[in-house]
Protein backbone atom coordinates (compact mmCIF):
# COMPACT_ATOMS: atom_id res chain seq x y z
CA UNK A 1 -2.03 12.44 6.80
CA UNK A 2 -0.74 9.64 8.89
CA UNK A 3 0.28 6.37 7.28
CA UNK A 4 1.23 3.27 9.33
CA UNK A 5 2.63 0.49 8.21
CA UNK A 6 2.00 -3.47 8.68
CA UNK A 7 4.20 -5.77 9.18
CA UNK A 8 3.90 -7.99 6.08
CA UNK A 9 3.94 -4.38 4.32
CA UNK A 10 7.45 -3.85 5.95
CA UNK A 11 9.00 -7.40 4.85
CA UNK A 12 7.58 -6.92 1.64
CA UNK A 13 9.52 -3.20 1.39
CA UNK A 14 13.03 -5.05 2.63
CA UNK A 15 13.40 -7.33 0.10
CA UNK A 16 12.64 -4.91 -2.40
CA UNK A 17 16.48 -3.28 -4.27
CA UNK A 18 17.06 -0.07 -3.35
CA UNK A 19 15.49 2.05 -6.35
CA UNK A 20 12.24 0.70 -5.10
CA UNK A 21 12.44 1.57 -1.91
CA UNK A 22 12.93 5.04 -2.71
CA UNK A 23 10.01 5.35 -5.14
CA UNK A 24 7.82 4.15 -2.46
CA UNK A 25 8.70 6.28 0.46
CA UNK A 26 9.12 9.31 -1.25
CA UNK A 27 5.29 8.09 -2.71
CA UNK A 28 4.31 7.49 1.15
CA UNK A 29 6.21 10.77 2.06
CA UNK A 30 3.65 13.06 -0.58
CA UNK A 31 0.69 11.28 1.37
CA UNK A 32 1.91 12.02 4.73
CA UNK A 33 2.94 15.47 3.89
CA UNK A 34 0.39 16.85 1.31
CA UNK A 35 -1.95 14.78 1.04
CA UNK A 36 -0.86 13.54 -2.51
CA UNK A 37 -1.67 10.04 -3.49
CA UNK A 38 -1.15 9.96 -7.13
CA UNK A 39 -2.55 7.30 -9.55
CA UNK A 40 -4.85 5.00 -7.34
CA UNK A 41 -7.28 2.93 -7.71
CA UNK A 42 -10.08 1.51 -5.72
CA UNK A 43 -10.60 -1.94 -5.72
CA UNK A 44 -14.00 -2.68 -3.48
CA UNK A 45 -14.53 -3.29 -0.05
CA UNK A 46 -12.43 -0.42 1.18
CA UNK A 47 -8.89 -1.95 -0.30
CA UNK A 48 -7.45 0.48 -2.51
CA UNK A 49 -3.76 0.42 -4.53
CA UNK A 50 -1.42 2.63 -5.29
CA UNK A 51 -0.22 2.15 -8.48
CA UNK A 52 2.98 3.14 -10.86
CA UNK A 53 4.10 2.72 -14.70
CA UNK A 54 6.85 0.04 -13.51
CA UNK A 55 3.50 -2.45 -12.22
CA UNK A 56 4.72 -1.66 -8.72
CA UNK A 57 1.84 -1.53 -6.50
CA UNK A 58 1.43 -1.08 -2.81
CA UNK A 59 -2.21 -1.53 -1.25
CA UNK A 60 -3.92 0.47 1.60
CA UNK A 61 -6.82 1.37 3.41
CA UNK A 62 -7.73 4.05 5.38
CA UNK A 63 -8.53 3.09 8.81
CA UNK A 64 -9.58 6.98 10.13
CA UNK A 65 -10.12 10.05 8.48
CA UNK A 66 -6.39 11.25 8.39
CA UNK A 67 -4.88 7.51 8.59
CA UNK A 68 -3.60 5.35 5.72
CA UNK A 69 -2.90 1.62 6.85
CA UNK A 70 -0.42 0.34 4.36
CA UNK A 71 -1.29 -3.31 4.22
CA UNK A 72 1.16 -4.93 1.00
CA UNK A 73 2.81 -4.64 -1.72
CA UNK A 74 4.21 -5.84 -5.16
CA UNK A 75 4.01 -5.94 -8.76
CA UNK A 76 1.68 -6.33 -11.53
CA UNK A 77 2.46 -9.64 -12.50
CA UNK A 78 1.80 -10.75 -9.05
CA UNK A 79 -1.28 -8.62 -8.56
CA UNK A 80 -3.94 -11.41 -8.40
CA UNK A 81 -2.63 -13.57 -5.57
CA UNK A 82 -1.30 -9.68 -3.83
CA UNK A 83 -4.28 -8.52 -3.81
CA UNK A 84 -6.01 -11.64 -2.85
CA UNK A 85 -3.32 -11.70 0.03
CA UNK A 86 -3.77 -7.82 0.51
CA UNK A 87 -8.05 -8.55 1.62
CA UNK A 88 -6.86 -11.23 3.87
CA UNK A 89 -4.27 -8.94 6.10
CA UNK A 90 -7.19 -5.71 5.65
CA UNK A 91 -9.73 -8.25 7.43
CA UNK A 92 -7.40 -9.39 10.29
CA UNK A 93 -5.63 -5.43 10.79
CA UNK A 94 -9.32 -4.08 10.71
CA UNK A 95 -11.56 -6.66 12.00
CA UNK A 96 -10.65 -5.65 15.91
């Protein structure tokens, strides 16, 4: 599996400490190498999150059979206006 990232994905990841960091690229490092994606959920129109006990989550789509387009990310407090944020980057990434 191939994942690539977006841009807004990557600024999210920067500001993020450390620890985090970590937990999500060894998460993005089971999809690319074994096709693991752990808890996920699907949340409609082809926008799906990866999620973990913390309330970090990370949102994706899958643009091909074997890629993963990873479109945002934060936490569960936030997840209303992330996910919200998370449709409008999957229309302008996909809509081409």
């Amino acid at each position: 599996m191939k994942t690539t990232r977006t841009y807004e994905f990557e600024d999210w990841l920067t500001t993020e400490s450390p620890k985090i960091q970590v937990i999500v690229e060894s998460r993005i490092f089971r999809i690319e190498h074994y096709d693991h994606f752990g808890d996920v959920k699907h949340i409609g129109n082809g926008l799906c999150e990866l999620r973990w006990k913390n309330g970090l989550r990370v949102y994706f789509t899958r643009v091909e059979t074997r890629v993963v387009l990873l479109i945002y990310g934060g936490g569960k407090n936030d997840q209303k206006s992330d996910i919200k944020k998370a449709r409008i980057l999957l229309e302008r990434y996909t809509s081409s």
